[in-house]
N, C-alpha and C. Protein backbone atom coordinates (compact mmCIF):
# COMPACT_ATOMS: atom_id res chain seq x y z
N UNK A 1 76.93 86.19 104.29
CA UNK A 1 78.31 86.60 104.27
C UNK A 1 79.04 85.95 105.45
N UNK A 2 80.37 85.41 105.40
CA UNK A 2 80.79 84.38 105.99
C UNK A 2 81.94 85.46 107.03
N UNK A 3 82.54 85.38 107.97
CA UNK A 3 83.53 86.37 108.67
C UNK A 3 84.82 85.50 108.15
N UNK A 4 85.97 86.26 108.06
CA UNK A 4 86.99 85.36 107.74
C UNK A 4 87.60 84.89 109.36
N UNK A 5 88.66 84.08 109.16
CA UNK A 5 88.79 83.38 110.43
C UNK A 5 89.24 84.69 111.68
N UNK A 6 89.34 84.11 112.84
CA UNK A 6 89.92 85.71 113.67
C UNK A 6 91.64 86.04 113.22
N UNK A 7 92.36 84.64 113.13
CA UNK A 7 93.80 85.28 112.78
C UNK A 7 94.28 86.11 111.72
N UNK A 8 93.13 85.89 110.64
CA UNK A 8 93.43 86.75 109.36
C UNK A 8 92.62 88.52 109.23
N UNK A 9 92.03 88.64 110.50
CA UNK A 9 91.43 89.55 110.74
C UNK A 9 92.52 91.25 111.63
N UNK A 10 92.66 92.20 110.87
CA UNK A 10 93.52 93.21 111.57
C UNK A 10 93.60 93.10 113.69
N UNK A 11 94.36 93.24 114.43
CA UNK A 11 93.80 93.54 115.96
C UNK A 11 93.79 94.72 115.99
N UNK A 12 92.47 94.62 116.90
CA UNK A 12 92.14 95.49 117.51
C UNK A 12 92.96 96.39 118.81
N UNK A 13 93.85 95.79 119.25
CA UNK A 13 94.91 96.36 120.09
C UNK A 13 96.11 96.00 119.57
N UNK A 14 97.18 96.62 119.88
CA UNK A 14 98.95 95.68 119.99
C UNK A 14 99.24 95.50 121.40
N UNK A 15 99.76 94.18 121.07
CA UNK A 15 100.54 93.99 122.59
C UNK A 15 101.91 94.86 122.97
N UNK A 16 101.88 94.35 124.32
CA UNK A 16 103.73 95.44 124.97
C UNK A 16 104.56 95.27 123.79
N UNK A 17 104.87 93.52 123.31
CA UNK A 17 106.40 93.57 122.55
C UNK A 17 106.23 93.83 121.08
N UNK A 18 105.01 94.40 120.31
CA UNK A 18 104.46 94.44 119.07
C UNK A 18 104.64 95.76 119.33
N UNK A 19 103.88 96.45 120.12
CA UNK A 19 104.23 98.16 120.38
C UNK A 19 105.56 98.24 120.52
N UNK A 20 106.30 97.74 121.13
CA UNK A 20 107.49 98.21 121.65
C UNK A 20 108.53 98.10 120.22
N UNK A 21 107.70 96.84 119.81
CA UNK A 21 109.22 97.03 118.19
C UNK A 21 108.85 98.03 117.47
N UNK A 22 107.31 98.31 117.26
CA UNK A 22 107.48 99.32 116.09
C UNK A 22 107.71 100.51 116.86
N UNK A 23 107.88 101.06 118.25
CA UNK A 23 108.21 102.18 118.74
C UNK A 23 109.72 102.11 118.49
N UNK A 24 110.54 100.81 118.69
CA UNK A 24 111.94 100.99 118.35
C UNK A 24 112.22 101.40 117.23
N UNK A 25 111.53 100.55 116.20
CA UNK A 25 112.04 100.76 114.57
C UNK A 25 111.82 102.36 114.30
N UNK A 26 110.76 102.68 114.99
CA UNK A 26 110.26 104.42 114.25
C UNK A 26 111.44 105.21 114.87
N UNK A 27 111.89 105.00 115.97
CA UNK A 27 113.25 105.89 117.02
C UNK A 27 114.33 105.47 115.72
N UNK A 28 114.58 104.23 115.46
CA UNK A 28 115.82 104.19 114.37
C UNK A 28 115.80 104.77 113.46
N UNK A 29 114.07 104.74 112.37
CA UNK A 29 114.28 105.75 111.62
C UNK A 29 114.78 106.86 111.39
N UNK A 30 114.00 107.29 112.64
CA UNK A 30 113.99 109.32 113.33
C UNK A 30 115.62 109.63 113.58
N UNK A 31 116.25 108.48 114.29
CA UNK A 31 117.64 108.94 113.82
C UNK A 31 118.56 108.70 113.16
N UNK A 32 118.22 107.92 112.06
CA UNK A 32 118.79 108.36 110.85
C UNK A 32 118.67 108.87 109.70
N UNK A 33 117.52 109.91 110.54
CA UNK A 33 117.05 111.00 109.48
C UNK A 33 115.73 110.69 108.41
N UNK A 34 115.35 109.43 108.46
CA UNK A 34 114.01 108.84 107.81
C UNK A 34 112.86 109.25 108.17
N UNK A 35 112.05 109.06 107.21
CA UNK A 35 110.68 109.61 108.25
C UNK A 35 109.89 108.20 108.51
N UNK A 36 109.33 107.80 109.37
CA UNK A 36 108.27 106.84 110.13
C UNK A 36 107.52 106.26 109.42
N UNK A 37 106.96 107.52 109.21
CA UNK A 37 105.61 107.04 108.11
C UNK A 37 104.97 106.44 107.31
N UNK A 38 106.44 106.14 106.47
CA UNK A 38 106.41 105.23 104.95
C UNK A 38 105.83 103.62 105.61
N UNK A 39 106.99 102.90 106.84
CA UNK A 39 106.50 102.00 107.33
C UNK A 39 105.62 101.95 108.32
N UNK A 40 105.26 102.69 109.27
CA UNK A 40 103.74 102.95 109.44
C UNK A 40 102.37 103.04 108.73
N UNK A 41 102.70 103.31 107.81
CA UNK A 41 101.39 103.18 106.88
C UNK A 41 101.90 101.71 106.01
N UNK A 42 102.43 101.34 105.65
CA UNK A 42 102.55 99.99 105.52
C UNK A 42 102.12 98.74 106.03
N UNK A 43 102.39 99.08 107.84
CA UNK A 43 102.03 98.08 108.70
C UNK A 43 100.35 98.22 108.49
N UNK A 44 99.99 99.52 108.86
CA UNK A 44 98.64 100.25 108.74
C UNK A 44 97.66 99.19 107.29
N UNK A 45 98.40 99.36 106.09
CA UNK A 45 97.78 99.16 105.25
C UNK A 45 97.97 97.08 104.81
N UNK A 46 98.60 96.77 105.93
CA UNK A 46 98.67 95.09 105.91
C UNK A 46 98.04 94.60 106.86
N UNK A 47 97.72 95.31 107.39
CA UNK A 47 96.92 95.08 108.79
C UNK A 47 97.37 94.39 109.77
N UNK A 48 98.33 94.71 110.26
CA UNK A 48 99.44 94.75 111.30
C UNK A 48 99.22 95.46 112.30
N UNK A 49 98.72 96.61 112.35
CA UNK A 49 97.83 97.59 112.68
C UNK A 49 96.07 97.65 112.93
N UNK A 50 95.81 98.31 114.45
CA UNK A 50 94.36 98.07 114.40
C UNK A 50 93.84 98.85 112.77
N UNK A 51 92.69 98.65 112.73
CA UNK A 51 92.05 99.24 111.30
C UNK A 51 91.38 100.94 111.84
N UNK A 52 91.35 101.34 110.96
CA UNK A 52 90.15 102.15 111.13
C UNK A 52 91.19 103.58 111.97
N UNK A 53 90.29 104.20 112.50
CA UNK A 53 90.73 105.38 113.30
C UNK A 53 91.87 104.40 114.63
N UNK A 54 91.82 103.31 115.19
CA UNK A 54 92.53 102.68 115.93
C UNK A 54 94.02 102.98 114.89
N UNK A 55 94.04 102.34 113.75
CA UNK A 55 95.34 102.33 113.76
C UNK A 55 96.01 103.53 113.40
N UNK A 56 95.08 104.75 113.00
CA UNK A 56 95.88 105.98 112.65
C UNK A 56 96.30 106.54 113.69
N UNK A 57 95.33 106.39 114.93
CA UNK A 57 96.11 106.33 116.18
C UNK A 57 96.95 106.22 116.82
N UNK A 58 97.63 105.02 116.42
CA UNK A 58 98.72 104.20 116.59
C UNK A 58 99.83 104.61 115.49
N UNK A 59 99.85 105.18 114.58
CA UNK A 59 100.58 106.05 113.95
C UNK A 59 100.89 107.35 113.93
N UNK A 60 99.99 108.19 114.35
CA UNK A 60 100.04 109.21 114.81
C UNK A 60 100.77 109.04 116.31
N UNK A 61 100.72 108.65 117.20
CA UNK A 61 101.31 108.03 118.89
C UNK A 61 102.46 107.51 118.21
N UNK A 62 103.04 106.94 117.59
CA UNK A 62 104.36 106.67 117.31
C UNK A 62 104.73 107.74 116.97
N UNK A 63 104.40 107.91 115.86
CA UNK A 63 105.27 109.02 115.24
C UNK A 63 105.42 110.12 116.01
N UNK A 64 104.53 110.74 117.21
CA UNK A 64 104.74 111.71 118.26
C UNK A 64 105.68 111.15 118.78
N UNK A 65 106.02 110.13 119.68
CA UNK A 65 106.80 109.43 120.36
C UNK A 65 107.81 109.52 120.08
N UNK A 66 108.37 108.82 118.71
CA UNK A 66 109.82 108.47 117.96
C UNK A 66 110.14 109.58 118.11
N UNK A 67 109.41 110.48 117.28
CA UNK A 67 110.24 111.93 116.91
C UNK A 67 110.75 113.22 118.41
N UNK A 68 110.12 112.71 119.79
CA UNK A 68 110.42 113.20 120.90
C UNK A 68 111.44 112.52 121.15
N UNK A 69 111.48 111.17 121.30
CA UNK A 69 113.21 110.47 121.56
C UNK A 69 114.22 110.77 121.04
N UNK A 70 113.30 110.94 119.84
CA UNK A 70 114.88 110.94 118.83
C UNK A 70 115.64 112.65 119.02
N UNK A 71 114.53 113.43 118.97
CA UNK A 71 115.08 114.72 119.44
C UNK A 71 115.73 114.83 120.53
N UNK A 72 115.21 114.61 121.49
CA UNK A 72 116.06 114.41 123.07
C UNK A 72 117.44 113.94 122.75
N UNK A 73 117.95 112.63 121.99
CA UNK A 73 119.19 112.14 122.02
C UNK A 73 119.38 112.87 120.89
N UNK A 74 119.20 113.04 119.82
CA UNK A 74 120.02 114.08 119.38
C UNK A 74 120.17 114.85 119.81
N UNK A 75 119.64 116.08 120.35
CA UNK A 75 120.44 116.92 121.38
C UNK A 75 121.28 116.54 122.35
N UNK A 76 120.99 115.33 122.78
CA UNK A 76 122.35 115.06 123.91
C UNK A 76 123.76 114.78 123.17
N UNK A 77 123.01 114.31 122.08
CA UNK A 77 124.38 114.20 121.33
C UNK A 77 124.96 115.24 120.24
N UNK A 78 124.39 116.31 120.37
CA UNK A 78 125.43 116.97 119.57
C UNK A 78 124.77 117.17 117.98
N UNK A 79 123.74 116.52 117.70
CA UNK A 79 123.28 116.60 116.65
C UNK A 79 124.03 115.86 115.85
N UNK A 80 124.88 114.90 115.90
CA UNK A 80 125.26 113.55 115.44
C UNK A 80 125.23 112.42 115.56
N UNK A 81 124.16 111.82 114.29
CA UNK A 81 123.74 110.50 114.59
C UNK A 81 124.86 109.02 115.10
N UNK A 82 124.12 108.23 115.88
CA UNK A 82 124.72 107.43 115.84
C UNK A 82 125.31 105.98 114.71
N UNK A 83 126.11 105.71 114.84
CA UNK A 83 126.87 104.74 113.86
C UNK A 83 127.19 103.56 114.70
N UNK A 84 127.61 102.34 113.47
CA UNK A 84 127.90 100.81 113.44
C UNK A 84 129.42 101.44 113.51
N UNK A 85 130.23 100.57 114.85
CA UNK A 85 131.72 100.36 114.59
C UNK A 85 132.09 99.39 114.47
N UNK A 86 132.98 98.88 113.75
CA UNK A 86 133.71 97.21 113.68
C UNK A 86 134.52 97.62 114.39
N UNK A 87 134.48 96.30 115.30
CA UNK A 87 135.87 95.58 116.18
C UNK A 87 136.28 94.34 115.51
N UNK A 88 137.72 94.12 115.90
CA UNK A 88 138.23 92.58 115.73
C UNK A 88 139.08 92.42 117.08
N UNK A 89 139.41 91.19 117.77
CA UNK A 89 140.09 91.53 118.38
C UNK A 89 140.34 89.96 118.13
N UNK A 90 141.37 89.34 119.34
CA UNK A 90 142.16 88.25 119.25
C UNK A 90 142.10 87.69 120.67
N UNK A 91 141.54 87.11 121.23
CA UNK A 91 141.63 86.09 122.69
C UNK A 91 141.87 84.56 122.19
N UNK A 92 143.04 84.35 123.05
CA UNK A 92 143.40 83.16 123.37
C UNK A 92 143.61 82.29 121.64
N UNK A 93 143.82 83.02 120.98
CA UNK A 93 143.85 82.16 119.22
C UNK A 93 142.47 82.60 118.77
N UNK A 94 141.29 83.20 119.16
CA UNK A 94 140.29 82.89 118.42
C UNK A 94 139.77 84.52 118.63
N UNK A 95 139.47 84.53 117.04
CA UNK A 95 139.48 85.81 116.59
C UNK A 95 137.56 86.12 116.60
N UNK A 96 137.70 87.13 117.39
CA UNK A 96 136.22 87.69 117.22
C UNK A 96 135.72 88.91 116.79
N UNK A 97 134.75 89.35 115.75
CA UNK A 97 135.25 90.56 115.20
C UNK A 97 133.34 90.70 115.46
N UNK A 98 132.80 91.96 115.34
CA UNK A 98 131.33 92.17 115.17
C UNK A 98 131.28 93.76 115.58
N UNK A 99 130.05 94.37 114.89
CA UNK A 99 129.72 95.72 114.93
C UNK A 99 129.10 95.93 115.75
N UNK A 100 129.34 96.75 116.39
CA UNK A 100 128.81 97.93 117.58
C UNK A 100 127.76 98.70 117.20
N UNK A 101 127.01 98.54 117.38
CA UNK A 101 125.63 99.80 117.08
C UNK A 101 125.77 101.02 117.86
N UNK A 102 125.21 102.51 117.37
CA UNK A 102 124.75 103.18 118.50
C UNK A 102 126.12 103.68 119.18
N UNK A 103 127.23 104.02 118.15
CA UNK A 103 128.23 104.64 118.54
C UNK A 103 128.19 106.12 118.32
N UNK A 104 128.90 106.70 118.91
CA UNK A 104 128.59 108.44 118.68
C UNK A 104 129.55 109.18 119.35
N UNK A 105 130.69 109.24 118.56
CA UNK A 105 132.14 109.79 119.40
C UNK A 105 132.71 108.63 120.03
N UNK A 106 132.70 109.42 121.51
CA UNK A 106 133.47 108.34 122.47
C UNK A 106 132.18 107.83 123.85
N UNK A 107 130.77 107.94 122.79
CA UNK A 107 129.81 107.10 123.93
C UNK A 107 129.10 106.22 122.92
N UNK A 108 128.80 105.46 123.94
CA UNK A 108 127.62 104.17 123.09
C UNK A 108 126.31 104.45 123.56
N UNK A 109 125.65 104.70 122.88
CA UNK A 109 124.31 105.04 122.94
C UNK A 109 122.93 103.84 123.33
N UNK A 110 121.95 104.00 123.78
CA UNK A 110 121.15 102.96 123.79
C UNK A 110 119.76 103.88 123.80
N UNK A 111 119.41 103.92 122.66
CA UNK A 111 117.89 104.50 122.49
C UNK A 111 117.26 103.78 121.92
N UNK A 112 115.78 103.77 123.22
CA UNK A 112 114.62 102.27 122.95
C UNK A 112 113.89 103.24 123.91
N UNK A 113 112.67 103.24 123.57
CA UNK A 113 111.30 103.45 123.90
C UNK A 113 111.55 103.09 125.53
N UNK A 114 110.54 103.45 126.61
CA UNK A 114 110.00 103.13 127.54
C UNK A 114 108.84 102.09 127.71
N UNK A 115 109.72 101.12 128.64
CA UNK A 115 108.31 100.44 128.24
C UNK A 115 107.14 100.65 129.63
């Protein structure tokens, strides 16, 4: 029986910026009311994710995680998620317009994991 090569093989760890996106993406879910899981077990089941008890690990630890952030800022905020705002504005002839993430009333929000 032959091993397949190492790149096509699940890791055994995630790195800082591999942890850190799927800790972001699971916080975005959590506040907009999604649950984690669906793409956690996705990553889990493409092997994106360590295998085995490692990666349920790593799903279970997110999903603890996300769902503590996301609670914290929702309570700071009022229990209203944050939203995309469009701007346009006009400097000098040249018109620049783009959405704002992470709006919520009259604050801008920035929720991301610790790294």
């Amino acid at each position: 029986m032959t091993r397949p090569p190492p790149e096509t093989e699940p890791p055994l760890s995630l790195d800082t910026l591999t942890k850190y996106q799927i800790e972001n993406d699971a916080i975005k879910e959590c506040m907009s009311g999604s649950d984690p899981s669906r793409t956690l077990e996705y990553l889990y089941q493409t092997a994106q994710l360590p295998p085995e008890n490692l990666g349920q690990f790593h799903i279970d630890e997110t999903i603890q995680k996300s769902s503590e952030i996301a609670g914290r800022a929702s309570d700071f905020l009022g229990g209203v998620p944050p939203s995309a705002v469009h701007i346009e504005s006009e400097v000098d002839g040249l018109m620049i317009s783009g959405d704002i993430e992470g709006v919520c009333g009259d604050k801008h929000t920035y929720i991301k994991p610790a790294t």
